[in-house]
Protein backbone atom coordinates (compact mmCIF):
# COMPACT_ATOMS: atom_id res chain seq x y z
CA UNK A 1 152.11 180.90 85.69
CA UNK A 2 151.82 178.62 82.47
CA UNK A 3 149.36 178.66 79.80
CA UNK A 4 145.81 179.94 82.03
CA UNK A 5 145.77 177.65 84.95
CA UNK A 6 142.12 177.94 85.81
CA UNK A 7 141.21 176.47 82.37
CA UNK A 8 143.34 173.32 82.44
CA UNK A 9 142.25 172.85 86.77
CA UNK A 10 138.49 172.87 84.76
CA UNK A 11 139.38 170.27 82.63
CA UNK A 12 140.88 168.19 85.30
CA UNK A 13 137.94 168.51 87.69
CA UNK A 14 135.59 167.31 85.03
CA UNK A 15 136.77 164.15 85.33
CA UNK A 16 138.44 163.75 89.01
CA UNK A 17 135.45 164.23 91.75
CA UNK A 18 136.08 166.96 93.94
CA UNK A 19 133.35 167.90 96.70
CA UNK A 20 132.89 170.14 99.57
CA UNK A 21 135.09 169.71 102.65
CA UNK A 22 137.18 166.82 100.60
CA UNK A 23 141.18 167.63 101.91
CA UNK A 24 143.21 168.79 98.30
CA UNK A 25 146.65 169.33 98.07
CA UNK A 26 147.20 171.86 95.09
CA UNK A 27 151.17 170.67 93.92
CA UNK A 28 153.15 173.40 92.54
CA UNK A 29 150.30 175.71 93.06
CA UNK A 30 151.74 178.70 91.00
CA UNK A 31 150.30 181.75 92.22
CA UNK A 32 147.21 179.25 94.05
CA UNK A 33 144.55 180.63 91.39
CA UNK A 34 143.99 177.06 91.04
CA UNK A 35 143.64 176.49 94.90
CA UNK A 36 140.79 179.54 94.85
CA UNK A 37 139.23 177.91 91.84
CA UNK A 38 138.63 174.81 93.61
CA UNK A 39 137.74 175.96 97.10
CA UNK A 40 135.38 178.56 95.64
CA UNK A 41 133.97 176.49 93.16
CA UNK A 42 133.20 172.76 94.70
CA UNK A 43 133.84 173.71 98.50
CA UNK A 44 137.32 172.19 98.98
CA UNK A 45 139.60 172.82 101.76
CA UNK A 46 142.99 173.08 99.57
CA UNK A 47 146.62 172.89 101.33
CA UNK A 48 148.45 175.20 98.17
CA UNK A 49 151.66 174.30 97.92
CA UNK A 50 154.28 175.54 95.61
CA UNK A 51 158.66 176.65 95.68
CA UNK A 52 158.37 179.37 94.22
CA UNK A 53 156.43 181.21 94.93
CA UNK A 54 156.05 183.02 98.57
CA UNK A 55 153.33 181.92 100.54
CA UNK A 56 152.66 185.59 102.35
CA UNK A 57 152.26 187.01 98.48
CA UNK A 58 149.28 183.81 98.03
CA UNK A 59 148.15 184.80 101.16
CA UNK A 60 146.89 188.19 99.84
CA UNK A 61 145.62 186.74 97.02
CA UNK A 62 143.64 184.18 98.63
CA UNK A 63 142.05 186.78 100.90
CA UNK A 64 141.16 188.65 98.41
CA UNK A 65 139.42 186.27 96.69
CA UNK A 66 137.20 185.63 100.17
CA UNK A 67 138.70 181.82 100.55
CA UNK A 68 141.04 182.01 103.66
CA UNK A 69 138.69 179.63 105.74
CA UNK A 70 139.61 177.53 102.40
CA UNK A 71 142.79 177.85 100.89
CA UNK A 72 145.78 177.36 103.05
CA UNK A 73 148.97 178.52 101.49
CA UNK A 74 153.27 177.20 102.22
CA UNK A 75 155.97 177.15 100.94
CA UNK A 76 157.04 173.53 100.07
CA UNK A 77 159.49 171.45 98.13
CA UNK A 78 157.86 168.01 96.45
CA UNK A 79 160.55 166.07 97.75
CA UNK A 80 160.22 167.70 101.06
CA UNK A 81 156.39 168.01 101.63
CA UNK A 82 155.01 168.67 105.41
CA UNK A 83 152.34 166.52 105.82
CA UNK A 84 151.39 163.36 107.63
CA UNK A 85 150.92 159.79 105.63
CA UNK A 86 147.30 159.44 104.10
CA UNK A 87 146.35 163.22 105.14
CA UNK A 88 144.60 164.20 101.40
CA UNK A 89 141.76 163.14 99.79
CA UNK A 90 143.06 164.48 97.03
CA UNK A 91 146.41 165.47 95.21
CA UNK A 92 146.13 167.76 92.25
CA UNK A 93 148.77 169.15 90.03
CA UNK A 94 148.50 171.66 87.69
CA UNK A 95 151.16 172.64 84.70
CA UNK A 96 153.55 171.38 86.89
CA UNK A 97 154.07 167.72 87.60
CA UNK A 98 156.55 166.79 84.38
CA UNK A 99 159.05 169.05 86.81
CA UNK A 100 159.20 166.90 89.31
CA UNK A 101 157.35 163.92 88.62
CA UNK A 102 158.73 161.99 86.13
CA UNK A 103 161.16 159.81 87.62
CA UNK A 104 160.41 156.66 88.30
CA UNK A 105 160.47 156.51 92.00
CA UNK A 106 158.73 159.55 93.04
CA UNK A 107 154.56 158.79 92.71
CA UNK A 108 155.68 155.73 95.39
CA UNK A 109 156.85 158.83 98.04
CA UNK A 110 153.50 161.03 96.91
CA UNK A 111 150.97 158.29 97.20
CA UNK A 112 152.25 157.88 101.05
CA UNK A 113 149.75 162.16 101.61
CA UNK A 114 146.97 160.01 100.11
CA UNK A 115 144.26 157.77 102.03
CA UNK A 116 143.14 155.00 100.61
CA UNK A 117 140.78 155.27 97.61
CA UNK A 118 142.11 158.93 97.34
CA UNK A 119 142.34 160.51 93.76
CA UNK A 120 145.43 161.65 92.48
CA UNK A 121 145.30 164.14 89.13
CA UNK A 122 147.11 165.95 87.10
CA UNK A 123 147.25 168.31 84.21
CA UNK A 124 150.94 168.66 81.88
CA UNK A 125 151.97 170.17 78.74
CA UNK A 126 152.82 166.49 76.54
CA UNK A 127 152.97 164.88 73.35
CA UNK A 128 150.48 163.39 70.81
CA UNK A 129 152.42 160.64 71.14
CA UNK A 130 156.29 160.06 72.37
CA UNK A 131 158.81 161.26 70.01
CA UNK A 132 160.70 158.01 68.26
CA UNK A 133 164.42 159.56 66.86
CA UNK A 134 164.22 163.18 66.63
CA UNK A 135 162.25 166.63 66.93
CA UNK A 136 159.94 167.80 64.37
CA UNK A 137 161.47 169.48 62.01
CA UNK A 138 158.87 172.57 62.16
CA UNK A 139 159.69 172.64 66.11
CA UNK A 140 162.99 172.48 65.75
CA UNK A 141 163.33 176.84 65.66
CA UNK A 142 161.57 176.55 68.98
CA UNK A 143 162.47 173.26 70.77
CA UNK A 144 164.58 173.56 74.36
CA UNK A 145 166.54 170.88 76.32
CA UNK A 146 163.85 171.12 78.68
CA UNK A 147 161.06 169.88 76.54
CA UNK A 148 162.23 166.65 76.73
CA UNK A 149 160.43 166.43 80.06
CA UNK A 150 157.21 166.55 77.91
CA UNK A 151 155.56 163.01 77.48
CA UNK A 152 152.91 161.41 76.10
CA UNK A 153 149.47 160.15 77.71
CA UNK A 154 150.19 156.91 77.12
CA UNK A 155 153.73 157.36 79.01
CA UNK A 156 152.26 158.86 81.87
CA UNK A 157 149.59 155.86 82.16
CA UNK A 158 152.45 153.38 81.67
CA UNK A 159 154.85 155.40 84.49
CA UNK A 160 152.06 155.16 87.37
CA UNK A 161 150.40 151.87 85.91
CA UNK A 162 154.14 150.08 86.82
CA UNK A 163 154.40 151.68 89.96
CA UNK A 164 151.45 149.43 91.40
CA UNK A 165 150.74 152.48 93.52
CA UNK A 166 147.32 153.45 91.85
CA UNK A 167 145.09 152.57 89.91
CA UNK A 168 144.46 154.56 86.66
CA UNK A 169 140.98 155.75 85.80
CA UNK A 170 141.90 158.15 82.74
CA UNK A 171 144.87 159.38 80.81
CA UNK A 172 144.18 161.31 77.55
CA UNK A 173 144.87 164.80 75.52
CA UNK A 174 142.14 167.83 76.44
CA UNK A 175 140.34 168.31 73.63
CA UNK A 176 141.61 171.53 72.00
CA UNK A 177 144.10 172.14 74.76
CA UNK A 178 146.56 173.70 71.97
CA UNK A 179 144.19 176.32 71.07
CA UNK A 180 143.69 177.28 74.80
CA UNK A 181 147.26 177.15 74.91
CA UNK A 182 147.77 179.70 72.01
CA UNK A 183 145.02 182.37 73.56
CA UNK A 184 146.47 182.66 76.58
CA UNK A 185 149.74 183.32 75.19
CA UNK A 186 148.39 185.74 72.94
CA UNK A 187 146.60 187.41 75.84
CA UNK A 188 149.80 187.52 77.86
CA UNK A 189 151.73 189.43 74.59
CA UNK A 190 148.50 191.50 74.34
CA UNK A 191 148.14 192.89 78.00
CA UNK A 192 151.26 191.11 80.00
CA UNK A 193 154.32 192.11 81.58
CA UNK A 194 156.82 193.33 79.23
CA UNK A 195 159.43 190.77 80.63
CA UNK A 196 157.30 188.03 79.37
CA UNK A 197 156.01 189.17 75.81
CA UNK A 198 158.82 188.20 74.00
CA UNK A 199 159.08 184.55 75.60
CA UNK A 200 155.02 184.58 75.30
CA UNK A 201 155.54 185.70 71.30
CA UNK A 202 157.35 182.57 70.51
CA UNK A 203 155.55 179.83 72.64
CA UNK A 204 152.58 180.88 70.52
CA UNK A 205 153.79 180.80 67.41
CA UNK A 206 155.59 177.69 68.31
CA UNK A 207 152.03 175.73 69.05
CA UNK A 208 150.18 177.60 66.52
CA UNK A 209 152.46 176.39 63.73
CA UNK A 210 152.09 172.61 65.48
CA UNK A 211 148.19 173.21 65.31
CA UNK A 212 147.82 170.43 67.65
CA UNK A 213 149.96 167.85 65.75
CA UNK A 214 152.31 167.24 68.17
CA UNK A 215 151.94 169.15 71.65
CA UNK A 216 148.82 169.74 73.78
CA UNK A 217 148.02 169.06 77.31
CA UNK A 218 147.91 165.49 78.67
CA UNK A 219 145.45 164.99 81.79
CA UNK A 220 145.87 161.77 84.13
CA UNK A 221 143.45 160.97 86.74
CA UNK A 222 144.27 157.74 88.99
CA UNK A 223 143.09 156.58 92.67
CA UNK A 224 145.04 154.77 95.05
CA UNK A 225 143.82 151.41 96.24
């Protein structure tokens, strides 16, 4: 779900520290590809959470991918999460923070899952930079109410720097993160589901006439004190 999610949870671990047995919560997991990625590849145990999607349906998936000592799939809202105060040693989000996570009060009720010196990261379609009066005019053709939810690093780092809930370590643009976003939408009008194609068509032409100008994907890793 969203431009490939394996590829952006990559980027993200490059820079947040995740290591075997370390407690992740996976935050709007998606179809938990992300959760398998990180169990399989650094040894996590990984709580994958997501609304959407059913947890029996990323229960097959995650034991078919060999990680059900691993990955632990629910159903969960992010206002509503099941989980006792400081229980993660990580929270991870992937393509789907800017949903949920951009008002100003809601990193103080998140923090409360993480221990002390826990990481929190996350990965989000954004902007170069924040947009001063208007859209683009070459985005215009493509541009939805809901894109306003897409920010900037530098508003991100400013959102959780005022919060005085953590501490930030990193908040920048992945390098090239248009392009990926452009192949995997090509892939998904090459060999996808016919429901998606035409939605898939236009997202790509939409960032491959931006060439990196304006969108991209804006990665924020903090810790909490």
């Amino acid at each position: 779900m969203g431009p490939n999610p394996v590829w952006l949870a990559e980027a993200l671990a490059e820079e947040l520290p995740v290591s075997p047995g370390m407690r992740v919560l996976d935050l709007g997991c998606g179809r938990a590809t992300t959760s398998i990625f990180l169990a399989k590849e650094f040894g996590a145990r990984v709580w994958a959470a997501d609304l959407w999607i059913a947890a029996t349906d990323n229960w097959q998936r995650v034991r078919e991918a060999g990680a059900a000592d691993e990955v632990f799939p629910l159903n969960a809202e992010a206002h509503a999460l099941p989980f006792p105060d400081g229980f993660f040693d990580a929270i991870v989000s992937i393509d789907a923070y800017h949903y949920f996570g951009t008002a100003e009060l809601y990193l103080s009720y998140l923090v409360r899952f993480l221990r002390p010196g826990g990481w929190l990261g996350i990965v989000v379609p954004g902007l170069v930079q924040e947009l001063a009066d208007d859209v683009p005019d070459h985005l215009r053709p493509y541009w939805e109410p809901d894109f306003f939810s897409l920010h900037s690093s530098e508003w991100w780092r400013g959102l959780w720097t005022r919060s005085g809930h953590v501490a930030v370590e990193l908040a920048d643009l992945i390098p090239d993160g248009w392009r990926h976003w452009v192949r995997w939408n090509e892939v998904c009008v090459a060999v996808g589901d016919a429901q998606w194609r035409d939605a898939a068509s236009r997202e790509a032409e939409m960032v491959r006439i931006d060439a990196g100008r304006t969108l991209g994907f804006v990665r924020v890793v903090a810790r909490k004190p």
